[in-house]
N, C-alpha and C. Protein backbone atom coordinates (compact mmCIF):
# COMPACT_ATOMS: atom_id res chain seq x y z
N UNK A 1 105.04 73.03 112.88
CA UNK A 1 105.55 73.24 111.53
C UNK A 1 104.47 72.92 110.50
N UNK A 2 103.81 71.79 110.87
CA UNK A 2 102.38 71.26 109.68
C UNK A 2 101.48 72.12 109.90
N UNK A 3 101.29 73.12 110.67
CA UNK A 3 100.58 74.66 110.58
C UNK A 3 100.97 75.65 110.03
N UNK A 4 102.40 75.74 110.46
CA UNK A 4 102.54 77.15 109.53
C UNK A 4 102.90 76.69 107.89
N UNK A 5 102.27 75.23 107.68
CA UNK A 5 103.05 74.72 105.86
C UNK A 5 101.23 75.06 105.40
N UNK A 6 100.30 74.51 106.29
CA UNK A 6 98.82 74.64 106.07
C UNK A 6 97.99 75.93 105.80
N UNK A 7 98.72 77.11 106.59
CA UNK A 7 98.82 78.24 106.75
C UNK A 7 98.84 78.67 105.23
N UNK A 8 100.38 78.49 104.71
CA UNK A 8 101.21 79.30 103.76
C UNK A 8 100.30 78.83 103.02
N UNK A 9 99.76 77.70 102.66
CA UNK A 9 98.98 76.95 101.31
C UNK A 9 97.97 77.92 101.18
N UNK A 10 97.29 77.99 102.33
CA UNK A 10 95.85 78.46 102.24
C UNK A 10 96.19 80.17 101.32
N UNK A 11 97.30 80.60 102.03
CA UNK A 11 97.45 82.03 101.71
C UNK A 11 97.88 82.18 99.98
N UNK A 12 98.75 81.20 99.99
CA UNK A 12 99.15 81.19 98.50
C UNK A 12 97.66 80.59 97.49
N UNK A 13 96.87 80.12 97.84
CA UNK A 13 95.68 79.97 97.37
C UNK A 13 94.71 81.06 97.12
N UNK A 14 94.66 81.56 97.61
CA UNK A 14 93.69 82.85 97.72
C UNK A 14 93.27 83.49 96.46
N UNK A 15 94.28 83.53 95.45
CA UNK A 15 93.99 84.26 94.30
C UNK A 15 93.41 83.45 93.30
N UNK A 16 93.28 82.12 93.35
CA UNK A 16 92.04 81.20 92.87
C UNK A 16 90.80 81.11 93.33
N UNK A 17 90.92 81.59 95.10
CA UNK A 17 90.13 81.02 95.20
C UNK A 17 88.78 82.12 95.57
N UNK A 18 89.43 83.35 95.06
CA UNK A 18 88.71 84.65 95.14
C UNK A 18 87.24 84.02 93.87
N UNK A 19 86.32 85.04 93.85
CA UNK A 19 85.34 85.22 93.14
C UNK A 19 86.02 85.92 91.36
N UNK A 20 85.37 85.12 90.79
CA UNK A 20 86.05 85.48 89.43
C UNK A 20 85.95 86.99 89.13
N UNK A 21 86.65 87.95 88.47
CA UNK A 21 86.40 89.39 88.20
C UNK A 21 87.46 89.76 87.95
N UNK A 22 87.91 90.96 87.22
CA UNK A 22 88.33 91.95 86.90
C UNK A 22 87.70 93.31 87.29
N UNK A 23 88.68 93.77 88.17
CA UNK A 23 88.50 95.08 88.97
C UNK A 23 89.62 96.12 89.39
N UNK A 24 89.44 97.21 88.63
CA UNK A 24 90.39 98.59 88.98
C UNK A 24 90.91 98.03 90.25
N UNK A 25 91.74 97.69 90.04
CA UNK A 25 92.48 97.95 91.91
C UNK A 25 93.26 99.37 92.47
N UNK A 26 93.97 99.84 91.62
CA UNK A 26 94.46 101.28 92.01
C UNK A 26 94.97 102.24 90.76
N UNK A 27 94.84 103.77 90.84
CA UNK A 27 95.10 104.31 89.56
C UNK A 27 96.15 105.18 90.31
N UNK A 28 97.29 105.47 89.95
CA UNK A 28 98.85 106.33 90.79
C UNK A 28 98.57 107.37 89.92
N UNK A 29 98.97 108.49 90.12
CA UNK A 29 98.96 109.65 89.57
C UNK A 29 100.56 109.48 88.90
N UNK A 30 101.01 109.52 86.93
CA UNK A 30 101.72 109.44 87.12
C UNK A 30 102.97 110.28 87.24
N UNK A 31 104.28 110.25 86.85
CA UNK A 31 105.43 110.67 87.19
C UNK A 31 106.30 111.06 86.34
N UNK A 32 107.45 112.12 85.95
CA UNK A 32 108.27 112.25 85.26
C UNK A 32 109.60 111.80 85.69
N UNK A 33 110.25 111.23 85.83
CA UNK A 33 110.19 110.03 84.70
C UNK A 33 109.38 109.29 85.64
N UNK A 34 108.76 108.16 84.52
CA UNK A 34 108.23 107.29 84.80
C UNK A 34 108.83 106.43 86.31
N UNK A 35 107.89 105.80 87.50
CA UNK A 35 108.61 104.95 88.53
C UNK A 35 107.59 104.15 88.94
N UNK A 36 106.85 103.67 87.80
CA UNK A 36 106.45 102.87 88.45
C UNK A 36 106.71 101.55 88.23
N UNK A 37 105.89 100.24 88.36
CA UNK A 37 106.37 98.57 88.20
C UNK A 37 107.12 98.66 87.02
N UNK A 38 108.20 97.34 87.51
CA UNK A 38 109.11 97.40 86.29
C UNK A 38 107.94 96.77 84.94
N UNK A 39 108.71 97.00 83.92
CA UNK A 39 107.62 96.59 82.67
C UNK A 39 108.09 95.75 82.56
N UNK A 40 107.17 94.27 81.55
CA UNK A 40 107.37 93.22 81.13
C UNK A 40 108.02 93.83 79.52
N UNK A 41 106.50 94.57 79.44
CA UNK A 41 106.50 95.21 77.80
C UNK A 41 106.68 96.69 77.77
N UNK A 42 107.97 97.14 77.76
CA UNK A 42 108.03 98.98 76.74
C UNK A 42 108.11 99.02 75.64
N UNK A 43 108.00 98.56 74.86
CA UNK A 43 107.92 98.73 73.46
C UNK A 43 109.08 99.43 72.56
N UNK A 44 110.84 99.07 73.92
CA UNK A 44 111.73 99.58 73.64
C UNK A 44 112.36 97.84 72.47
N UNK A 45 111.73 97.13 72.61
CA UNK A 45 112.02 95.95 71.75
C UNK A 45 110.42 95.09 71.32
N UNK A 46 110.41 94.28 70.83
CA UNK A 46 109.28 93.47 70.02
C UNK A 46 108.55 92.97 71.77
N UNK A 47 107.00 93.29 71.03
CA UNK A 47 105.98 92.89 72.13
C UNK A 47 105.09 92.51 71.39
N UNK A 48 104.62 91.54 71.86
CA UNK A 48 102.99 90.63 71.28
C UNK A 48 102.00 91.47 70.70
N UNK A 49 102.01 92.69 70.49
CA UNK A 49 100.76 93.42 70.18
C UNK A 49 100.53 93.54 68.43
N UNK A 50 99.63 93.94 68.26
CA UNK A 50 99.27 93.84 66.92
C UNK A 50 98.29 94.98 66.62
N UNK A 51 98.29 95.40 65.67
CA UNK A 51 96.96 96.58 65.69
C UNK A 51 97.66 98.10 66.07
N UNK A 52 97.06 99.04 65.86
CA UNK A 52 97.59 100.42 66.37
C UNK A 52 98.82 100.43 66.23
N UNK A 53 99.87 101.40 66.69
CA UNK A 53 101.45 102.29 66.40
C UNK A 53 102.25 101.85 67.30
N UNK A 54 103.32 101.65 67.61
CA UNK A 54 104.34 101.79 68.15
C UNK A 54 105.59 102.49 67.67
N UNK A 55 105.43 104.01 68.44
CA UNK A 55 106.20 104.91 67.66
C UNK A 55 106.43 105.46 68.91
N UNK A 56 106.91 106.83 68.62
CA UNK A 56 107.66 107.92 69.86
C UNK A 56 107.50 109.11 69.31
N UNK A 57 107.54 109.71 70.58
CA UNK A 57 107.24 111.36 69.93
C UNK A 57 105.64 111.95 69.93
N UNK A 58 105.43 112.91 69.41
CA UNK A 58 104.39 113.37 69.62
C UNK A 58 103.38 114.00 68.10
N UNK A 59 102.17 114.19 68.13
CA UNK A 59 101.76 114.84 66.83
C UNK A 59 100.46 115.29 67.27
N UNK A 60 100.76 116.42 67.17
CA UNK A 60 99.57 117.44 67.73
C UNK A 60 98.19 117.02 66.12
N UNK A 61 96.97 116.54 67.61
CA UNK A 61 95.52 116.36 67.22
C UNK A 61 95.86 115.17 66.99
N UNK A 62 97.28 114.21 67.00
CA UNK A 62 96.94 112.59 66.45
C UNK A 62 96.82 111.95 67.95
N UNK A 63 98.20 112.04 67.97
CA UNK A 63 98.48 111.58 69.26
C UNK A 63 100.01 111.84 70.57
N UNK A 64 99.82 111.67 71.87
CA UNK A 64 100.67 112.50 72.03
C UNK A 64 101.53 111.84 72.96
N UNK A 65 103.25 111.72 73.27
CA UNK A 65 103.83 110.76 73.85
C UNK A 65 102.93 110.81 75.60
N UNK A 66 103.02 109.63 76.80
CA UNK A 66 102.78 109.84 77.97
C UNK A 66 103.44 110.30 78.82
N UNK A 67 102.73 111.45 79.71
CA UNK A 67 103.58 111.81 80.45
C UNK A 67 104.45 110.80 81.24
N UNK A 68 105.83 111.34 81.29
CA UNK A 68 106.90 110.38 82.01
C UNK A 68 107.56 109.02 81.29
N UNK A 69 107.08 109.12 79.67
CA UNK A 69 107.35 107.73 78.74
C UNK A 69 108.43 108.51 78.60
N UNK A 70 109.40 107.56 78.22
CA UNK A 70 110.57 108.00 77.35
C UNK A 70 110.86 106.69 75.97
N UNK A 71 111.02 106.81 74.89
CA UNK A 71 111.40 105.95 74.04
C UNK A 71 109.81 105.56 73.60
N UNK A 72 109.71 104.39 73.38
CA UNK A 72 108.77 104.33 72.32
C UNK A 72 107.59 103.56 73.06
N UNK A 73 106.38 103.81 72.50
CA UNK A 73 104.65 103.68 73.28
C UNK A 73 104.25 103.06 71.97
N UNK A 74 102.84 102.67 72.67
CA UNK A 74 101.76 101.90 72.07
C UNK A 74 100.48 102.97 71.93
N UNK A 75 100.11 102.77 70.50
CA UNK A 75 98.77 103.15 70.77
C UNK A 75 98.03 103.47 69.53
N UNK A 76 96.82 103.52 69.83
CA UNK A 76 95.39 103.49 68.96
C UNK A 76 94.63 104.53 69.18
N UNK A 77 93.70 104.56 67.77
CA UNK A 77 92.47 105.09 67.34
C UNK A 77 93.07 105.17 66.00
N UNK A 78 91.97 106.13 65.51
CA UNK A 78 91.55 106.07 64.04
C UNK A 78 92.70 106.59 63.16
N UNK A 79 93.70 107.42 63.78
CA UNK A 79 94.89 107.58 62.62
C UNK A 79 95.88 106.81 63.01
N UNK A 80 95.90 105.88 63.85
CA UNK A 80 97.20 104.81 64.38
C UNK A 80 96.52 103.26 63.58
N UNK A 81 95.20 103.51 63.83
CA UNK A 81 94.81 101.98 64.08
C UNK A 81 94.15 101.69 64.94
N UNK A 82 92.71 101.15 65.30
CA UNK A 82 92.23 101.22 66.67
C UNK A 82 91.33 99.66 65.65
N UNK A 83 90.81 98.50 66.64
CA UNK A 83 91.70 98.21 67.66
C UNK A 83 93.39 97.60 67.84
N UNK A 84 93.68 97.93 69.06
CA UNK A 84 94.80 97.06 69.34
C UNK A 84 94.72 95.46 70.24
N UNK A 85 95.33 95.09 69.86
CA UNK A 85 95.62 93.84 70.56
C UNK A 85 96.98 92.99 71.31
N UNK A 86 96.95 93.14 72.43
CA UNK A 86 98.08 92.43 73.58
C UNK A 86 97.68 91.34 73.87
N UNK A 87 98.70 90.00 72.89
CA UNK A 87 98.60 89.00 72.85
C UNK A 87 99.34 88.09 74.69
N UNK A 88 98.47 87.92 75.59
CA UNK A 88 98.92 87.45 76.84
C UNK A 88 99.19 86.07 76.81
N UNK A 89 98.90 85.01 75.82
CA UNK A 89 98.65 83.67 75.68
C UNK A 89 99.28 83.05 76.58
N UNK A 90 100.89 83.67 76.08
CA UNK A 90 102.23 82.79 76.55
C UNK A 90 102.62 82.99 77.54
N UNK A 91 102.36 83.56 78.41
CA UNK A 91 102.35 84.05 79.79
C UNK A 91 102.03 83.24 80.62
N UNK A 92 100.43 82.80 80.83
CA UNK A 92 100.02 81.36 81.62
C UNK A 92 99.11 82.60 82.78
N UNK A 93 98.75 81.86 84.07
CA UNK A 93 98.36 82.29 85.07
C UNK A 93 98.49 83.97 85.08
N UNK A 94 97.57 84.98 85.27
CA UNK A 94 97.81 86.38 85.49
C UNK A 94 96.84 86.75 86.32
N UNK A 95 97.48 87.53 87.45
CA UNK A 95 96.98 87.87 88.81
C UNK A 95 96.53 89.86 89.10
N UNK A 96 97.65 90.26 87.87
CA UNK A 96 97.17 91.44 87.59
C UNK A 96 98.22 91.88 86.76
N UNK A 97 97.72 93.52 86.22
CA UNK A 97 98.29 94.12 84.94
C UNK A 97 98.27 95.50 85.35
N UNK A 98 99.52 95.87 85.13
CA UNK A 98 99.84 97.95 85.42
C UNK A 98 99.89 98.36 83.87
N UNK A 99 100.05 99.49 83.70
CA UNK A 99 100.33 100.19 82.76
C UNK A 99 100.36 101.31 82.84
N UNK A 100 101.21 102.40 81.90
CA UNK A 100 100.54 103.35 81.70
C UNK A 100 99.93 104.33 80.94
N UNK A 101 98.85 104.81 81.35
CA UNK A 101 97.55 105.15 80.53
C UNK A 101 97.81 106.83 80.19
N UNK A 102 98.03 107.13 78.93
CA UNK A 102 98.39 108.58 78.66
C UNK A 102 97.09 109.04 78.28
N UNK A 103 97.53 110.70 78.76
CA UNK A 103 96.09 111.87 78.00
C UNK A 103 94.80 110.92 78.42
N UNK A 104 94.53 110.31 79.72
CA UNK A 104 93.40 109.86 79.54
C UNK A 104 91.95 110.48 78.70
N UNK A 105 91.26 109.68 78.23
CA UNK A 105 90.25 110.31 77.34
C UNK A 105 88.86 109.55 77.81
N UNK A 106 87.26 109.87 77.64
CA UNK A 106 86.66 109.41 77.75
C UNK A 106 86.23 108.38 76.80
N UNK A 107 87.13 108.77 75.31
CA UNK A 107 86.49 107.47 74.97
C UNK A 107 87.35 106.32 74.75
N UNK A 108 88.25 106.48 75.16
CA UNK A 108 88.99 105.39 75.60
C UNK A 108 88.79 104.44 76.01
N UNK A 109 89.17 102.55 75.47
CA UNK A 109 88.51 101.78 76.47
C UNK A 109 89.21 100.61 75.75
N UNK A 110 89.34 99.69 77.00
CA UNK A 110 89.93 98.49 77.12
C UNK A 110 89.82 97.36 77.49
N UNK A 111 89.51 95.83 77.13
CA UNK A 111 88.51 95.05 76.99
C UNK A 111 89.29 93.84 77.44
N UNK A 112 89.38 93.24 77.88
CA UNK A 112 89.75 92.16 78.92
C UNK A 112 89.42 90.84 77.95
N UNK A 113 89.95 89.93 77.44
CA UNK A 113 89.53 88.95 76.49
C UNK A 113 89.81 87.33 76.76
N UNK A 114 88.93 86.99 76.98
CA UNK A 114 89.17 85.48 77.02
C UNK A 114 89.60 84.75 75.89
N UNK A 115 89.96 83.33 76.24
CA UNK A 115 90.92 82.49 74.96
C UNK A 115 89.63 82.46 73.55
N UNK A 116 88.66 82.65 73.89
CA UNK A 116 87.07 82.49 72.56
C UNK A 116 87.63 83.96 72.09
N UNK A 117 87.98 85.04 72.75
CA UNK A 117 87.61 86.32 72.49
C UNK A 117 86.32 86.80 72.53
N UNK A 118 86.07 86.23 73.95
CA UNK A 118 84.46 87.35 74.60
C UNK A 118 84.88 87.62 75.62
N UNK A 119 84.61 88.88 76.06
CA UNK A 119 84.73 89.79 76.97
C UNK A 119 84.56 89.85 78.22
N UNK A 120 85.81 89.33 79.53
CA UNK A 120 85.73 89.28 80.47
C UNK A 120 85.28 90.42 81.19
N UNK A 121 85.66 91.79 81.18
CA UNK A 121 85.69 92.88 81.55
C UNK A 121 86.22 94.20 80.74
N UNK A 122 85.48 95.06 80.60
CA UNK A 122 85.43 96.38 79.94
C UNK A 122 85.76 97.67 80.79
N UNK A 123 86.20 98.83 80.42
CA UNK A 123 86.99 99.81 81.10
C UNK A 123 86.99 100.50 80.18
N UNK A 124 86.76 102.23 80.38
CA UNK A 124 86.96 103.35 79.81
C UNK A 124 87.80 104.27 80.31
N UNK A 125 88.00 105.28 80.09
CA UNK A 125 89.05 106.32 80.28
C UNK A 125 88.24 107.12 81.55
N UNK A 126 86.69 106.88 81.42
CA UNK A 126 86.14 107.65 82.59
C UNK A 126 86.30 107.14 83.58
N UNK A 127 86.52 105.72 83.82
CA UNK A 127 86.43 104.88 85.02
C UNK A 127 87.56 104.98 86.08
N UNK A 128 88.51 105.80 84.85
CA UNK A 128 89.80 106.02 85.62
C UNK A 128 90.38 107.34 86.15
N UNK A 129 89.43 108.39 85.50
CA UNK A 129 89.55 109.86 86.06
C UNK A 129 88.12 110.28 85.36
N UNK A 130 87.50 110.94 86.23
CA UNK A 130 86.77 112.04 85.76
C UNK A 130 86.38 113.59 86.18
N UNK A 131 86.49 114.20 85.35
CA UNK A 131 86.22 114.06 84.11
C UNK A 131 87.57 113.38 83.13
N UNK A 132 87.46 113.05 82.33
CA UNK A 132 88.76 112.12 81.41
C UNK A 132 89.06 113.20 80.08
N UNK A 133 89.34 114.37 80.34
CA UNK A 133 89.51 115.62 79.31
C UNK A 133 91.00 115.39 78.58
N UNK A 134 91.67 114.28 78.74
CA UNK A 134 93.00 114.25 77.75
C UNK A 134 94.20 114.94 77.79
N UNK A 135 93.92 115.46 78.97
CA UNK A 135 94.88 116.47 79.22
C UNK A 135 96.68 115.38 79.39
N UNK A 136 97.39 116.27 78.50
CA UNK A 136 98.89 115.69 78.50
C UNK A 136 99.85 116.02 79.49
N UNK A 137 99.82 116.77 80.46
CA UNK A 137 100.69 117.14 81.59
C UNK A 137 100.34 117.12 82.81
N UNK A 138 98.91 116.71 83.58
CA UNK A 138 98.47 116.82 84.74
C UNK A 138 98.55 115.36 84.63
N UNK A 139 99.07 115.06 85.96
CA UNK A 139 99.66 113.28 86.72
C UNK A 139 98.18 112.85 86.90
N UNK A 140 97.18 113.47 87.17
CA UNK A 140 95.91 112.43 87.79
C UNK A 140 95.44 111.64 86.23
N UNK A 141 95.90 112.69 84.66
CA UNK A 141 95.30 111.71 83.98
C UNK A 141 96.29 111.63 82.77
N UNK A 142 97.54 110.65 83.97
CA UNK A 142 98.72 110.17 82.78
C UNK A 142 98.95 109.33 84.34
N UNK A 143 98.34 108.65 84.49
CA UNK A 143 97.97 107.70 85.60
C UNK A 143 98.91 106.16 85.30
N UNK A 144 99.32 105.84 86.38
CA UNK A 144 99.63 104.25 86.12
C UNK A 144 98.54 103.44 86.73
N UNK A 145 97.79 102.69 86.29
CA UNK A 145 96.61 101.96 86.39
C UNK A 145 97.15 100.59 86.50
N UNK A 146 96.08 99.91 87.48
CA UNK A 146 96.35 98.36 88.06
C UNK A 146 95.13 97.66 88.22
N UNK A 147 95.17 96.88 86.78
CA UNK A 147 93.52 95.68 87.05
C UNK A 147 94.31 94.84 87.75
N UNK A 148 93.03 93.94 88.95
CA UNK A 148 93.69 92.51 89.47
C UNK A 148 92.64 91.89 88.54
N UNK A 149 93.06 90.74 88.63
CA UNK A 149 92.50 89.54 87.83
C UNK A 149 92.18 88.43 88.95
N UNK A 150 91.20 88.28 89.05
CA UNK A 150 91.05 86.95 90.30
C UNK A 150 90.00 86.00 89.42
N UNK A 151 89.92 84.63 90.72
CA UNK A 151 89.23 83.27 90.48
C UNK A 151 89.46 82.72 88.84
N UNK A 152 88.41 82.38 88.22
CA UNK A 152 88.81 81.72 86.80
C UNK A 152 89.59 82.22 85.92
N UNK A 153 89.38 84.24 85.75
CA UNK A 153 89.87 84.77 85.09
C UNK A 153 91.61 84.63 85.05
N UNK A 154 91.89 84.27 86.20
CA UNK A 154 93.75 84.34 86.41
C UNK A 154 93.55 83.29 85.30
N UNK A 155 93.51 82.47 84.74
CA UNK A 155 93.74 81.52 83.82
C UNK A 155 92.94 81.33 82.75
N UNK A 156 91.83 82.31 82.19
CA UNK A 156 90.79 82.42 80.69
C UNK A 156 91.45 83.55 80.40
N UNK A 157 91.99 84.43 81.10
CA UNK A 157 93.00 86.16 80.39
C UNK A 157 93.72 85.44 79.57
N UNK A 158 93.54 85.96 78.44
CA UNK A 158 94.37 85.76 77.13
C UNK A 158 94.88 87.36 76.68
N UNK A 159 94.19 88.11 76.58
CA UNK A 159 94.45 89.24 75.81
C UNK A 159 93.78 89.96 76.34
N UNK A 160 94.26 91.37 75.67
CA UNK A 160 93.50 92.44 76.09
C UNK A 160 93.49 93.49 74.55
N UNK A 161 92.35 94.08 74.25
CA UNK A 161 92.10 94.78 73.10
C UNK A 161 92.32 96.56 73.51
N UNK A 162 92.40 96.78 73.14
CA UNK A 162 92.79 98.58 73.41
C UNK A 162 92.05 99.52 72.04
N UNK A 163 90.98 99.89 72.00
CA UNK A 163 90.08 100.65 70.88
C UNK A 163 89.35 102.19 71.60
N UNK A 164 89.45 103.11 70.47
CA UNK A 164 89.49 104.39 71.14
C UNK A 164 88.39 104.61 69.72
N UNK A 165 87.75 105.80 69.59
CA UNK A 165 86.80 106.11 68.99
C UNK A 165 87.70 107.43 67.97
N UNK A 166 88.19 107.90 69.04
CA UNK A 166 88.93 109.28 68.24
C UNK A 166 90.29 109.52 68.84
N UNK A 167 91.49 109.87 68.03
CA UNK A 167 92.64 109.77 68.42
C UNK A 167 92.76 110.80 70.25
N UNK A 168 93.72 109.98 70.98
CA UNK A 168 94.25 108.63 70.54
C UNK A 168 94.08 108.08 72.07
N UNK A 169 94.67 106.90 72.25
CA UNK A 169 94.51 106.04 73.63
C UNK A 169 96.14 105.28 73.55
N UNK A 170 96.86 106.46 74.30
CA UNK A 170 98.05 106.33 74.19
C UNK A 170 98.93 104.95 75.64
N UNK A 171 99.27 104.22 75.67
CA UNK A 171 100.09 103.67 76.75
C UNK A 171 101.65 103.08 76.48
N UNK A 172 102.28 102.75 77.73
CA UNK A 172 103.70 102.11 77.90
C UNK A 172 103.82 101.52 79.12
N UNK A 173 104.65 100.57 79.22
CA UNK A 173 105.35 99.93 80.11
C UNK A 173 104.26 99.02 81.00
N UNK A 174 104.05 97.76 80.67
CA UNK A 174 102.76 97.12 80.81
C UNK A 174 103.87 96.45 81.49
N UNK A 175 103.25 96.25 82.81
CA UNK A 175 103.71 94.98 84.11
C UNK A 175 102.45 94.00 84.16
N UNK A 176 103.06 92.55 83.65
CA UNK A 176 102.31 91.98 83.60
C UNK A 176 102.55 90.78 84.71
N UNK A 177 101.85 90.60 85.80
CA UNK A 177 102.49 89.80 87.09
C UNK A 177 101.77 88.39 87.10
N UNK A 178 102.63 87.16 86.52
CA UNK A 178 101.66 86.04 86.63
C UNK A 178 101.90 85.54 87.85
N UNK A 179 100.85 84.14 88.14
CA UNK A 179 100.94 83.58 88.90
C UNK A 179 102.06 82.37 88.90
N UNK A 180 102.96 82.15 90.21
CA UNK A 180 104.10 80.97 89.97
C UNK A 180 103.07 79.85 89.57
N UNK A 181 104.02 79.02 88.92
CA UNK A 181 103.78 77.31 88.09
C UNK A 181 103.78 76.94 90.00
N UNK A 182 103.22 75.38 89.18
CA UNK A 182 103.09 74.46 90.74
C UNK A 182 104.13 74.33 91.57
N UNK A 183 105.17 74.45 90.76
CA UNK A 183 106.57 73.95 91.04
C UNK A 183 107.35 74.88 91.83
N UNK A 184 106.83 76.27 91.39
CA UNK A 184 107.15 77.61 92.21
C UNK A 184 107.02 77.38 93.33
N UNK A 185 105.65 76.99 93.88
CA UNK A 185 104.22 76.75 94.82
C UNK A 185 105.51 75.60 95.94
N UNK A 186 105.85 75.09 95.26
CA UNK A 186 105.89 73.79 96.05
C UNK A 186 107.41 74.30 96.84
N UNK A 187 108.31 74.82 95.66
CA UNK A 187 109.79 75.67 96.41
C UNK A 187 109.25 76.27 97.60
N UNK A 188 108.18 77.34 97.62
CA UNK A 188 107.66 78.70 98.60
C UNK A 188 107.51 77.55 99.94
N UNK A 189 106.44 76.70 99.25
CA UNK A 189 105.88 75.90 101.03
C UNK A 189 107.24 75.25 101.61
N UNK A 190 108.01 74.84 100.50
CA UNK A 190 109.70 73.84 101.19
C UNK A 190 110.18 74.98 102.08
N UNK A 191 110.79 76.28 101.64
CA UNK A 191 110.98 76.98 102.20
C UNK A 191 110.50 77.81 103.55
N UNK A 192 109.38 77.76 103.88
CA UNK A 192 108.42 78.52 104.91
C UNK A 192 108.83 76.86 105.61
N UNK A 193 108.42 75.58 105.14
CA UNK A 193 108.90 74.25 106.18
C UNK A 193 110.57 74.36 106.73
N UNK A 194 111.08 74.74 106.18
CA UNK A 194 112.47 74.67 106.24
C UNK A 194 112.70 75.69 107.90
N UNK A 195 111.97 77.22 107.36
CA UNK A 195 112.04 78.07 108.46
C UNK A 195 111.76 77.48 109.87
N UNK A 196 110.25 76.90 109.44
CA UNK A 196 109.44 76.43 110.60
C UNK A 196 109.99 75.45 111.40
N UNK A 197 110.59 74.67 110.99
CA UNK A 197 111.88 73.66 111.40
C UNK A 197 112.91 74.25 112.31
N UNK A 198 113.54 75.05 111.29
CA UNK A 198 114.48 75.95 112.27
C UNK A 198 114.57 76.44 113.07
N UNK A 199 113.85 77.05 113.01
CA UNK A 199 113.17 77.77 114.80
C UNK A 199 112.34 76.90 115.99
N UNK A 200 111.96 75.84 115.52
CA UNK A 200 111.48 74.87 116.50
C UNK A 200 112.58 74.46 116.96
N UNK A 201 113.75 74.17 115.86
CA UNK A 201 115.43 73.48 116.69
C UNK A 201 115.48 74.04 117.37
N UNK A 202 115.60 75.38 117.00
CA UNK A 202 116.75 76.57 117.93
C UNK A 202 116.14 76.67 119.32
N UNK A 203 114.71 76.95 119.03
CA UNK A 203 113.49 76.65 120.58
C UNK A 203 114.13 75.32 121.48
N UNK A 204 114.18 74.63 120.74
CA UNK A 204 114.53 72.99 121.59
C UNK A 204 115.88 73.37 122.12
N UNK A 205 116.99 73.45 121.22
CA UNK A 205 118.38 73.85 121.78
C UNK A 205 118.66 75.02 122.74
N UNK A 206 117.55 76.15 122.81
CA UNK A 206 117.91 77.29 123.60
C UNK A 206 117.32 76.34 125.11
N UNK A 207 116.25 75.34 125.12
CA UNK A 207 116.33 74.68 126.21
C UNK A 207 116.55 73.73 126.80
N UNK A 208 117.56 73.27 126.08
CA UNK A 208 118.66 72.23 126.68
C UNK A 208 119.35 73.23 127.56
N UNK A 209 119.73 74.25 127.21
CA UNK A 209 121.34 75.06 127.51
C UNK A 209 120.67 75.48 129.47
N UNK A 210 121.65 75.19 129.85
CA UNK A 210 122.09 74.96 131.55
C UNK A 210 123.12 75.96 131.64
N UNK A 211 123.29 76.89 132.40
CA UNK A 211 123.32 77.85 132.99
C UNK A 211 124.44 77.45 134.92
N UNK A 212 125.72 77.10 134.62
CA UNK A 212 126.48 76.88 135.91
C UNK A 212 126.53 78.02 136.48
N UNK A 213 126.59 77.94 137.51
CA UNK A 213 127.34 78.92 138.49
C UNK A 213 128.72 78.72 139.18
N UNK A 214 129.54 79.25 139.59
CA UNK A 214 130.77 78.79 140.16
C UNK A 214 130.43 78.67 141.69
């Protein structure tokens, strides 16, 4: 049982104890309607952001809803507002972040921010399809996108800035996945001890049991 509790620690550790970075982990082609991670933030009620629009609908040459959004999006450049800002403060520990990324564009780009506000990691619209031509109805670039966040960064991520050069750098439905408090940590290992217990009984009791014959 003090193996498989040593085990679980080590595993539940891992995402500290990775090398610090921010790195694309996967881009989904996306979907009508939308299916991907549930959102923390749709922007169907009040979200931490500041900077750029939160509106619905569409406006040809400004900006244009994402494929598979329904109700109301976020977003920047020069006739919304560019930059934006997604205030993460209150959140605590973050292990990674989905979203999704409309009309990808090349000049699109999104900036990873520590509690100073200097720049953990940077990202453009090319990094995530190319060519990144903006197109509003093809799934490869109305993508749901997934940074992980590992080592120091799970805990210096404060924010993230969203600034586009020319309209627009449209998104919705931001899954933001923190890491459990200690206290989480400590339920998970009780639990995996609890198992490990159990099945050592049941092992012991299946060989007590004796077997008569008449």
């Amino acid at each position: 049982m003090k193996s498989l509790i040593f085990a679980s620690a080590a595993a539940l550790a891992l995402p500290a104890a990775a090398n610090a970075a921010v790195t694309l982990g996967s881009v989904t082609p996306g979907t009508a309607p939308y299916s991907g991670p549930a959102p923390t933030f749709d922007f169907e009620s009040a979200a931490p952001v500041s900077g750029g629009l939160v509106t619905t609908g569409s406006v040809d040459g400004v900006r244009a809803q994402p494929f598979g959004s329904t109700g109301n999006y976020w977003t920047v450049g020069p006739s919304d507002g560019s930059p934006g800002i997604m205030d993460l403060s209150s959140i605590g520990d973050i292990f990674n972040i989905s979203f999704l990324w409309g009309s990808v564009d090349e000049y699109n780009f999104i900036d990873f921010l520590d509690g100073n506000g200097d720049v953990i990691a940077t990202f453009s619209g090319s990094d995530i399809f190319n060519p990144a031509n903006g197109s509003q109805t093809d799934p490869n670039l109305n993508p749901v996108v997934r940074f992980d966040i590992s080592g120091e960064h799970v805990s210096s991520l404060t924010s993230l800035r969203l600034r586009s050069t020319s309209n627009a750098f449209e998104t919705d439905n931001f899954a933001i996945n923190a890491v459990p408090e200690p206290a989480t940590w400590a339920l998970m290992l009780l639990g995996f001890g609890a198992i490990g217990f159990g099945m050592r009984r049941r092992r012991s009791s299946d060989k007590g049991v004796r077997v008569r014959f008449a």
